[in-house]
PDB file of N, CA and C in Angstrom:
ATOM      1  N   UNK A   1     -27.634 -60.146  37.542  1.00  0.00           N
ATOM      2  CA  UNK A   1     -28.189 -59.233  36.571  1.00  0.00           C
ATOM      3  C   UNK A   1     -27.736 -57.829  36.925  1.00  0.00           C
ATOM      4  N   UNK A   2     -27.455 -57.408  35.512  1.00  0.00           N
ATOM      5  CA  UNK A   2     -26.540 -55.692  35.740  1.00  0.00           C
ATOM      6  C   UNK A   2     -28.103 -54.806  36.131  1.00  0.00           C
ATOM      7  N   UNK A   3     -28.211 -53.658  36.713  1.00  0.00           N
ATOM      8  CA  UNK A   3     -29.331 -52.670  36.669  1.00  0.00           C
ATOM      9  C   UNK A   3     -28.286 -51.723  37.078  1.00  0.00           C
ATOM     10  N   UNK A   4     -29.409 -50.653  36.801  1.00  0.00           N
ATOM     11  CA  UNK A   4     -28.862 -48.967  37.009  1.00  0.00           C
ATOM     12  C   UNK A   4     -30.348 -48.445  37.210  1.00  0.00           C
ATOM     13  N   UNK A   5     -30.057 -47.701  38.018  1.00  0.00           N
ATOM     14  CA  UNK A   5     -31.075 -46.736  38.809  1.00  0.00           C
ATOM     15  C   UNK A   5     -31.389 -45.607  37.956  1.00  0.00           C
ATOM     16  N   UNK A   6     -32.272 -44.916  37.152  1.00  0.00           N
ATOM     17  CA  UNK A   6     -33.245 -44.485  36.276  1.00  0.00           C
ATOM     18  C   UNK A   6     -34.451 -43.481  37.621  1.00  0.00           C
ATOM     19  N   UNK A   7     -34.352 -42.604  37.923  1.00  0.00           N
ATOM     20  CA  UNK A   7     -35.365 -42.046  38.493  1.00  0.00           C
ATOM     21  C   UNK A   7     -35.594 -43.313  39.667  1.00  0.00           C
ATOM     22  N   UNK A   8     -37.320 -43.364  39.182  1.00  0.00           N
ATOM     23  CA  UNK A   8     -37.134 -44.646  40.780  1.00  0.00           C
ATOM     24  C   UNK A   8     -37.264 -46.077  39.782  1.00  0.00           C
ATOM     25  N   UNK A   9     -37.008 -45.926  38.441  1.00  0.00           N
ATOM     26  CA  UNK A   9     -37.061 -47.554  37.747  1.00  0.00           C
ATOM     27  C   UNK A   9     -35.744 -47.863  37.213  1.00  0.00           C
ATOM     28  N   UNK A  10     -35.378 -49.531  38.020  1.00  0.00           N
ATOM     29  CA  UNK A  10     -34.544 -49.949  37.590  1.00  0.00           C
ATOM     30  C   UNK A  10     -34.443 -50.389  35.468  1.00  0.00           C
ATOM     31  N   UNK A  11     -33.016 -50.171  35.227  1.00  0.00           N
ATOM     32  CA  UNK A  11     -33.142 -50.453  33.968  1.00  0.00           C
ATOM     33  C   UNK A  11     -32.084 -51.859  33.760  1.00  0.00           C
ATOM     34  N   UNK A  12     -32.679 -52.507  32.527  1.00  0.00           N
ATOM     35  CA  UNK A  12     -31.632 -53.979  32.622  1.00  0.00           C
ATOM     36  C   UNK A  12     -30.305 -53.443  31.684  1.00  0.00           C
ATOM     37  N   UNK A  13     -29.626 -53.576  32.184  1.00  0.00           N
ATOM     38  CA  UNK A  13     -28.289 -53.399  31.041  1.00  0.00           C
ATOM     39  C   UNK A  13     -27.827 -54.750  30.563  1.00  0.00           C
ATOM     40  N   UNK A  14     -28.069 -54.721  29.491  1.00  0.00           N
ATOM     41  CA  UNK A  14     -28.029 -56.711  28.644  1.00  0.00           C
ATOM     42  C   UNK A  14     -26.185 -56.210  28.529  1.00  0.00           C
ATOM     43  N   UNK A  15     -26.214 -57.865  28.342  1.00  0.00           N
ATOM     44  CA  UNK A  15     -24.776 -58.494  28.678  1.00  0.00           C
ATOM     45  C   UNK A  15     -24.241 -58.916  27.329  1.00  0.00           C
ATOM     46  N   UNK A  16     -22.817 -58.898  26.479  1.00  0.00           N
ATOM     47  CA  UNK A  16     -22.917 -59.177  25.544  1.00  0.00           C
ATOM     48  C   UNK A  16     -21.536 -60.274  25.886  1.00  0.00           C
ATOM     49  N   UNK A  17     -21.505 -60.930  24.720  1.00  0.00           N
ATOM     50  CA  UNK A  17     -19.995 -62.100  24.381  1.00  0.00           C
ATOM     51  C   UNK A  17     -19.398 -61.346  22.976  1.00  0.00           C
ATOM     52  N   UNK A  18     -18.123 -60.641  23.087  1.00  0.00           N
ATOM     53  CA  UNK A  18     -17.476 -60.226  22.118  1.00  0.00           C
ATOM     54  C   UNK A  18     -16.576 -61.555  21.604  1.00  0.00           C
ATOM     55  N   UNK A  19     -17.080 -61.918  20.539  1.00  0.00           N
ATOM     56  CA  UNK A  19     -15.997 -62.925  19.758  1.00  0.00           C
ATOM     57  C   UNK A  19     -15.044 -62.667  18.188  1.00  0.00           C
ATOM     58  N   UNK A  20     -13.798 -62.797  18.908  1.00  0.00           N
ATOM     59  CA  UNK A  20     -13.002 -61.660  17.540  1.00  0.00           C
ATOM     60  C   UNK A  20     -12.383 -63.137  17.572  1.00  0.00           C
ATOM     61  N   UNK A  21     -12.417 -63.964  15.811  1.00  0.00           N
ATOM     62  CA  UNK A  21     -11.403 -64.916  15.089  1.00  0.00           C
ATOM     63  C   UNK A  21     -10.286 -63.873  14.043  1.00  0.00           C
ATOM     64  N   UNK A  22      -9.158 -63.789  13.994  1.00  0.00           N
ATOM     65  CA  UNK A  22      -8.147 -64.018  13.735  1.00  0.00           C
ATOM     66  C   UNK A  22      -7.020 -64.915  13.353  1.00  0.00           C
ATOM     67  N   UNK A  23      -6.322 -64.270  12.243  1.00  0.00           N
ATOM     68  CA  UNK A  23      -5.026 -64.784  11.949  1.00  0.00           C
ATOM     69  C   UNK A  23      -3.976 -65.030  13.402  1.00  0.00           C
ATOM     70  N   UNK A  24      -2.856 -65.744  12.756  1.00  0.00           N
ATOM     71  CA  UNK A  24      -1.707 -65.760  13.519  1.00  0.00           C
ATOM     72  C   UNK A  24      -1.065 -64.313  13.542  1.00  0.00           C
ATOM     73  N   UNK A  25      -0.875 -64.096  11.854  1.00  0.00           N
ATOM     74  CA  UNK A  25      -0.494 -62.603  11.342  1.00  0.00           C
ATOM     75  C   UNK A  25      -0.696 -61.874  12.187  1.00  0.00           C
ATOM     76  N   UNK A  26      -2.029 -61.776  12.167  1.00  0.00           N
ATOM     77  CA  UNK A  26      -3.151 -60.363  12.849  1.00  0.00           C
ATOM     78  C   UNK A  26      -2.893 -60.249  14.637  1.00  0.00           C
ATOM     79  N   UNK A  27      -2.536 -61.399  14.692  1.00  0.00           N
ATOM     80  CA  UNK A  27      -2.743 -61.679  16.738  1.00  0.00           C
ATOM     81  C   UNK A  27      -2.060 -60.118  17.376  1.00  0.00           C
ATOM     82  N   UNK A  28      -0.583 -59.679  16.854  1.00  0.00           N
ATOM     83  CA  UNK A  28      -0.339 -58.549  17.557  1.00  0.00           C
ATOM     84  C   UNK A  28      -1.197 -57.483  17.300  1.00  0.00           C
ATOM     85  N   UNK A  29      -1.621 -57.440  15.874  1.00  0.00           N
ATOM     86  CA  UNK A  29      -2.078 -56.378  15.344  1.00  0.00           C
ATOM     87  C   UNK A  29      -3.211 -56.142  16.430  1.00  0.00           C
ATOM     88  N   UNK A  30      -4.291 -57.179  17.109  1.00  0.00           N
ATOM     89  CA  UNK A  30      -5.359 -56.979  17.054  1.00  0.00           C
ATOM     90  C   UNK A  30      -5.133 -56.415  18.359  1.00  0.00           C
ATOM     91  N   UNK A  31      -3.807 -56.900  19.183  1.00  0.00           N
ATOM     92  CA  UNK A  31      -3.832 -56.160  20.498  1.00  0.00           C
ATOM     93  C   UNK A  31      -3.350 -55.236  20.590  1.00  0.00           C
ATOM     94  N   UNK A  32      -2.563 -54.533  19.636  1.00  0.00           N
ATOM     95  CA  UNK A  32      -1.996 -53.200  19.473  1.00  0.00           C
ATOM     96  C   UNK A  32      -2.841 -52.716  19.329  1.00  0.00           C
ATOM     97  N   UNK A  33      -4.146 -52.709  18.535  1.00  0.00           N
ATOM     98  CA  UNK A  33      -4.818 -51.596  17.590  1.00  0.00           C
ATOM     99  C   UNK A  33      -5.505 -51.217  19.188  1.00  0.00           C
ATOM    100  N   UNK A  34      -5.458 -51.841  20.470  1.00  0.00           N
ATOM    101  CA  UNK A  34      -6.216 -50.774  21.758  1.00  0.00           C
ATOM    102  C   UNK A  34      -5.349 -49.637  21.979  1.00  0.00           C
ATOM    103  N   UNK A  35      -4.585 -49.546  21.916  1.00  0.00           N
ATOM    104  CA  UNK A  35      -3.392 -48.677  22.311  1.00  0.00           C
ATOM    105  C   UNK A  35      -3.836 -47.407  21.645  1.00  0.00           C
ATOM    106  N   UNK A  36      -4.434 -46.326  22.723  1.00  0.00           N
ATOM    107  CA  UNK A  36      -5.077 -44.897  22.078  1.00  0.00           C
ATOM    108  C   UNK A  36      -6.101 -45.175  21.888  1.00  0.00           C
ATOM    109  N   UNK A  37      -6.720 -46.447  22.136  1.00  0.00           N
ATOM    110  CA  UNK A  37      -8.062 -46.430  21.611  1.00  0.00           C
ATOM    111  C   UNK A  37      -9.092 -46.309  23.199  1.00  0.00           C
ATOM    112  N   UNK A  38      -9.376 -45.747  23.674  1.00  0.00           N
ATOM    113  CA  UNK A  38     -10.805 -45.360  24.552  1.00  0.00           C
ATOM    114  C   UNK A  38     -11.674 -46.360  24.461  1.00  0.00           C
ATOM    115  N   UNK A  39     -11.162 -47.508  25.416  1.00  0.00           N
ATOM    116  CA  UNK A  39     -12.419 -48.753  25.257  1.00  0.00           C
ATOM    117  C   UNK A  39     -12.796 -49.096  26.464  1.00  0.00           C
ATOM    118  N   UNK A  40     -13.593 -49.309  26.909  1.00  0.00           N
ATOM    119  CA  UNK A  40     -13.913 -49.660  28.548  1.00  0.00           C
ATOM    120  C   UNK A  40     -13.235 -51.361  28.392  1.00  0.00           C
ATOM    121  N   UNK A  41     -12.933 -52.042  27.518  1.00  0.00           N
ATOM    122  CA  UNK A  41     -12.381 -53.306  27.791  1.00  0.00           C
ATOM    123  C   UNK A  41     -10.545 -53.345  27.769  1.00  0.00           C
ATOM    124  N   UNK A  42      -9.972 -52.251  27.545  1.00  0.00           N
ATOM    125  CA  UNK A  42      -8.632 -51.844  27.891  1.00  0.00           C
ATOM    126  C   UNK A  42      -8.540 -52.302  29.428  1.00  0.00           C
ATOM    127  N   UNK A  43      -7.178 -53.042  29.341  1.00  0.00           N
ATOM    128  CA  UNK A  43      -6.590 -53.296  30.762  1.00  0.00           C
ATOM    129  C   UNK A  43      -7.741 -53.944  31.780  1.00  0.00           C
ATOM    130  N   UNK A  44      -8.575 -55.115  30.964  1.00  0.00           N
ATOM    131  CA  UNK A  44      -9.528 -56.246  31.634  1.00  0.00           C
ATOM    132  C   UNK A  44      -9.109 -57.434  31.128  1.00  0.00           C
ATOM    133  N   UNK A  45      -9.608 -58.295  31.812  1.00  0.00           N
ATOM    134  CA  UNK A  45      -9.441 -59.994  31.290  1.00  0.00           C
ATOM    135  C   UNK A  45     -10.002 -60.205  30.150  1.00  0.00           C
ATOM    136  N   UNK A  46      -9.491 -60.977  29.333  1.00  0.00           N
ATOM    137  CA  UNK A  46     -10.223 -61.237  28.231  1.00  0.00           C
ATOM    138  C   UNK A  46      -9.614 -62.948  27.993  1.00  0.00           C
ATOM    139  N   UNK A  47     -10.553 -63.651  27.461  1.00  0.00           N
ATOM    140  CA  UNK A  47     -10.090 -65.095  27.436  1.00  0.00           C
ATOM    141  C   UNK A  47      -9.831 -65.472  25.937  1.00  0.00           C
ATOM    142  N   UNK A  48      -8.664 -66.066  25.511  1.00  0.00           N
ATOM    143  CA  UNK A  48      -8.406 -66.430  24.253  1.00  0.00           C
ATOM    144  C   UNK A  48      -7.182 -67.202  23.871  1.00  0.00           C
ATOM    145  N   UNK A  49      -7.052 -67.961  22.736  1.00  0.00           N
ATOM    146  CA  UNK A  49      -6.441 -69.198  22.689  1.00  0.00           C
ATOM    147  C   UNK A  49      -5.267 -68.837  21.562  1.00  0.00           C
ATOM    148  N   UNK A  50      -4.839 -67.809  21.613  1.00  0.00           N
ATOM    149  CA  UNK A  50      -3.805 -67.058  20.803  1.00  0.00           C
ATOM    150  C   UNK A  50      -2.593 -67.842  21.248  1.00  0.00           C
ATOM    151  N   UNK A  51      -2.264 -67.963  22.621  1.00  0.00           N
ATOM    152  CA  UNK A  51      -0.792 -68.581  22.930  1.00  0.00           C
ATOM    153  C   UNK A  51      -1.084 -70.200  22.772  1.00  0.00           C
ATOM    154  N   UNK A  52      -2.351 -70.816  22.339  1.00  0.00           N
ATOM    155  CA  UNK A  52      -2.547 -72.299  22.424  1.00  0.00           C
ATOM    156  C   UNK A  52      -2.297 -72.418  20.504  1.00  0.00           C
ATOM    157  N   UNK A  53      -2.867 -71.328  19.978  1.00  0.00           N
ATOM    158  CA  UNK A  53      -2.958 -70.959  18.480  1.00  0.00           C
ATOM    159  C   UNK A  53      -4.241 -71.106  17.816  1.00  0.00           C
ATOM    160  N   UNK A  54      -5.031 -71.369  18.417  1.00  0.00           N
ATOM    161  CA  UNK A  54      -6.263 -70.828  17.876  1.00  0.00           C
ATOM    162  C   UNK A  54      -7.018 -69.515  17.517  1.00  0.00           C
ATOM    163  N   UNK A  55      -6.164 -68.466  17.897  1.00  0.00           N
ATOM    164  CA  UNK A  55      -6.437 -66.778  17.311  1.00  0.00           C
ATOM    165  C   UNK A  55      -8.045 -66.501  17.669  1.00  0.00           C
ATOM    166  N   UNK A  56      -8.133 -66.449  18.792  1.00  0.00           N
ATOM    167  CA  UNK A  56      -9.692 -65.987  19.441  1.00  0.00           C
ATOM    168  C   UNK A  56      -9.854 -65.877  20.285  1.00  0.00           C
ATOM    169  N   UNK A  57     -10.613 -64.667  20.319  1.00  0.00           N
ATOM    170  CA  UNK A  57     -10.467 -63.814  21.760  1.00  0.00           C
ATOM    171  C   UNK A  57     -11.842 -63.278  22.440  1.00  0.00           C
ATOM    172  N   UNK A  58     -12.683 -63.605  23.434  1.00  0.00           N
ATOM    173  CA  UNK A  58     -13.468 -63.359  23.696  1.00  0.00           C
ATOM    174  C   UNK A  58     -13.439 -62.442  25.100  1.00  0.00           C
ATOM    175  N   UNK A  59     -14.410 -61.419  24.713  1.00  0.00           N
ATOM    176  CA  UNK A  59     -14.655 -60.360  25.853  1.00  0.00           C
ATOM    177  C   UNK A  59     -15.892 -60.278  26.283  1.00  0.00           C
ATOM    178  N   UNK A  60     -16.432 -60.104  27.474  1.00  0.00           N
ATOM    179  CA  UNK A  60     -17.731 -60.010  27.951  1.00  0.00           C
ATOM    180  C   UNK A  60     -17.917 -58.454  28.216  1.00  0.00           C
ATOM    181  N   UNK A  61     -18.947 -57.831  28.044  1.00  0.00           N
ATOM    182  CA  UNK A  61     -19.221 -56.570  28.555  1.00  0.00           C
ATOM    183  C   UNK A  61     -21.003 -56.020  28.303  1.00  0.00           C
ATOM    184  N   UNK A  62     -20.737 -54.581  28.349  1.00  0.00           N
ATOM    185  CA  UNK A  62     -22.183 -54.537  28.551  1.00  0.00           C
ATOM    186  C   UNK A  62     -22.716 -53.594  27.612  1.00  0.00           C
ATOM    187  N   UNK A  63     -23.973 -53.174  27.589  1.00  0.00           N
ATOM    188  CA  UNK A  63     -23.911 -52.390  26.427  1.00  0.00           C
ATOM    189  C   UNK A  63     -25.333 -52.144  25.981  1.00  0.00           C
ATOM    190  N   UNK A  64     -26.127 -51.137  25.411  1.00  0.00           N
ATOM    191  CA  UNK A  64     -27.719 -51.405  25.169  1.00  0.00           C
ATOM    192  C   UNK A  64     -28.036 -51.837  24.087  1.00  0.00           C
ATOM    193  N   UNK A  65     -26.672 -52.029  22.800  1.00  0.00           N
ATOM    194  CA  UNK A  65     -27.198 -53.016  22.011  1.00  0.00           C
ATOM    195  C   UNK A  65     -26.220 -53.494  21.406  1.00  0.00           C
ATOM    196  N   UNK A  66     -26.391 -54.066  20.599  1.00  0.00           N
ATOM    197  CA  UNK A  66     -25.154 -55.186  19.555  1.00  0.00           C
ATOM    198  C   UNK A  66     -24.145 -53.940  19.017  1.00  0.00           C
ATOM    199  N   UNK A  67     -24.641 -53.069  18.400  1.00  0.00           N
ATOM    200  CA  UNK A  67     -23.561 -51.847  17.932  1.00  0.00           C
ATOM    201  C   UNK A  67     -23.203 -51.527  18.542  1.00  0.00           C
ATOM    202  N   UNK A  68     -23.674 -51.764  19.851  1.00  0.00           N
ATOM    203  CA  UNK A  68     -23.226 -50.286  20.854  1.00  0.00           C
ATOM    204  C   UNK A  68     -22.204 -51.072  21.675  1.00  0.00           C
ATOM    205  N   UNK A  69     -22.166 -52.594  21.357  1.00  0.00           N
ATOM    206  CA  UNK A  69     -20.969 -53.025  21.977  1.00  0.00           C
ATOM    207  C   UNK A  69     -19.833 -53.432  20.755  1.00  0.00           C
ATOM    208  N   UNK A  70     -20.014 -53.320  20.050  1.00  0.00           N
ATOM    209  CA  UNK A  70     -18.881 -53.447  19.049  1.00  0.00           C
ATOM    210  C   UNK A  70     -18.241 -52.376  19.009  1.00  0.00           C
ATOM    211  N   UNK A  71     -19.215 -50.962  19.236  1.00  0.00           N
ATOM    212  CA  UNK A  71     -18.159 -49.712  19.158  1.00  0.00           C
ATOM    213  C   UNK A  71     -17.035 -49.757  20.667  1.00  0.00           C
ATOM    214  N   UNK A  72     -17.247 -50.748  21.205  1.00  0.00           N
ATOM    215  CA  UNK A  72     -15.830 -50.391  22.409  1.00  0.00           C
ATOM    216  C   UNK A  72     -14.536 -51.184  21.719  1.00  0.00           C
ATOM    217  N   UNK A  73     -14.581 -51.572  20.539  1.00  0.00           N
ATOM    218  CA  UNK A  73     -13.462 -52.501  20.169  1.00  0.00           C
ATOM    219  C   UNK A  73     -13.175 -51.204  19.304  1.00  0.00           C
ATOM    220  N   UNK A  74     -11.802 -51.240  18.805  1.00  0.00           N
ATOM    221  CA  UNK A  74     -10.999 -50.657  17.749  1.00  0.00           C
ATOM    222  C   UNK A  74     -11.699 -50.653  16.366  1.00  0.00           C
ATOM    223  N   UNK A  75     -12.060 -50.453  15.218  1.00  0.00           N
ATOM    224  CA  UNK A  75     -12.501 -50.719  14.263  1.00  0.00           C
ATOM    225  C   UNK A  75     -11.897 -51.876  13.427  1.00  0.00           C
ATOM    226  N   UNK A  76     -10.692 -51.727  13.517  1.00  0.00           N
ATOM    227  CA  UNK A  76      -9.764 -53.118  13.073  1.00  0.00           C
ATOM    228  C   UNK A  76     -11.026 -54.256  13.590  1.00  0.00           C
ATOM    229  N   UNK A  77     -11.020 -54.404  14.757  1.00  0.00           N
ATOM    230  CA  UNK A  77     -10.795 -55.452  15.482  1.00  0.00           C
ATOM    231  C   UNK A  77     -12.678 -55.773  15.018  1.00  0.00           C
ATOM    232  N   UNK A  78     -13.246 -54.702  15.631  1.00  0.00           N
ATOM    233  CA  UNK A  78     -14.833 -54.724  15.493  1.00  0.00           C
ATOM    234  C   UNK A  78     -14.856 -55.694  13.841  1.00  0.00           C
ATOM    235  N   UNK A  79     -14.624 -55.030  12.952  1.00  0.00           N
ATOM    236  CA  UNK A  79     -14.843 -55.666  11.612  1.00  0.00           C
ATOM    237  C   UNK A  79     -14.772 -57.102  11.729  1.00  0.00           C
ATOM    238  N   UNK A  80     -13.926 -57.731  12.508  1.00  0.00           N
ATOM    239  CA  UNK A  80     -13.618 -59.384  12.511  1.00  0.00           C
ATOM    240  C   UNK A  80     -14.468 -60.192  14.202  1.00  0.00           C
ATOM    241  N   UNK A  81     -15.329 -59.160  14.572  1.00  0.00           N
ATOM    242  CA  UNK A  81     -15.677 -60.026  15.546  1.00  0.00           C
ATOM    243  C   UNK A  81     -17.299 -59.877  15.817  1.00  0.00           C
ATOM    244  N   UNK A  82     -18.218 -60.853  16.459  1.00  0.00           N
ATOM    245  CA  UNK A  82     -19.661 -60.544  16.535  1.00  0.00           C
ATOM    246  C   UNK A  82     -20.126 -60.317  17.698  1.00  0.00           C
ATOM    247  N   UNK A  83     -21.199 -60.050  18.237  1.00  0.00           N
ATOM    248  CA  UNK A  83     -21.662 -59.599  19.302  1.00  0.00           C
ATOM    249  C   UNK A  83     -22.748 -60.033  19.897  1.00  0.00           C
ATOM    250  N   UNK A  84     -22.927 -60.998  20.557  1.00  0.00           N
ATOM    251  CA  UNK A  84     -23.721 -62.045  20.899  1.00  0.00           C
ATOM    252  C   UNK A  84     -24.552 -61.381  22.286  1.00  0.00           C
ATOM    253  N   UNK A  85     -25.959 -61.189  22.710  1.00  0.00           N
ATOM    254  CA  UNK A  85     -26.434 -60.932  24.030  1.00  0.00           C
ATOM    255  C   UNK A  85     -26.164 -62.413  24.909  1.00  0.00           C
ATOM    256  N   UNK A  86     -25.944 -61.995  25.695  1.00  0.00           N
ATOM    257  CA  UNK A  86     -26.261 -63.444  26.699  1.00  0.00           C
ATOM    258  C   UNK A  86     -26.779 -62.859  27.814  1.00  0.00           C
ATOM    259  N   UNK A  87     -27.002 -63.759  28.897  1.00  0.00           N
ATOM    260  CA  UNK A  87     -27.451 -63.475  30.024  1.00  0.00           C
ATOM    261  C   UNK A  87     -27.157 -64.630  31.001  1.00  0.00           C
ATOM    262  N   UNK A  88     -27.161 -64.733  32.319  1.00  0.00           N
ATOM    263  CA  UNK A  88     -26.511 -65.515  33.220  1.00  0.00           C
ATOM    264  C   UNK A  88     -27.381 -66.792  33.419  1.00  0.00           C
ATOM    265  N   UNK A  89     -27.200 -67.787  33.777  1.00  0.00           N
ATOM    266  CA  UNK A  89     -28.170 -68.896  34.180  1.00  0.00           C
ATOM    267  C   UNK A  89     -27.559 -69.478  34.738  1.00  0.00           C
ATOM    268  N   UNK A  90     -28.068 -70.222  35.513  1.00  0.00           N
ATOM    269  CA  UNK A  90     -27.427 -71.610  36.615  1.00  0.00           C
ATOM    270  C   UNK A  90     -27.421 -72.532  36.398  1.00  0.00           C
ATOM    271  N   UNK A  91     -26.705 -73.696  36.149  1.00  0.00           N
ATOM    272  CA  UNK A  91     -26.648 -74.680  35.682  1.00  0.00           C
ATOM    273  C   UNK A  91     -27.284 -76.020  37.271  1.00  0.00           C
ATOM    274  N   UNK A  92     -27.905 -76.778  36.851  1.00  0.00           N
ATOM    275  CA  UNK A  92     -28.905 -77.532  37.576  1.00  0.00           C
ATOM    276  C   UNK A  92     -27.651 -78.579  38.231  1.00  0.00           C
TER     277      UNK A  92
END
């Protein structure tokens, strides 16, 4: 679990799943449109099935809410993708 130090109270910073579907067309477009763009997910891993051909690309990051993580994508890109909270769990 993410926290940040707040005076003396920790705060939770929720976790999101960026999921952008795409064309074949669109695949360069969608990775060009970072280029100049100011995103904290520039030059990170991102997992997606573009070279398998399924055109989808998922990013994890953080953020205090659903808008507030769509604004780190390009606007191109934001328009075609949703913004899911998750949070970590352990599998039994």
């Amino acid at each position: 679990m993410s926290v940040r130090a707040r005076g003396s109270r920790l705060v939770v910073v929720p976790h999101f799943l960026l999921h952008n579907r795409h064309t074949a067309g669109d695949c360069g477009v969608v990775f060009a449109a970072f280029r100049g763009f100011p995103s904290p997910l520039r030059h990170t891993p991102a997992l997606a099935t573009c070279r398998s051909g399924g055109h989808e690309v998922w990013w994890r990051t953080t953020a205090t809410d659903e808008p507030a993580a769509l604004r780190q994508l390009p606007h191109y890109v934001a328009t075609a993708t949703t913004a899911t909270r998750v949070e970590r769990v352990d599998t039994p």
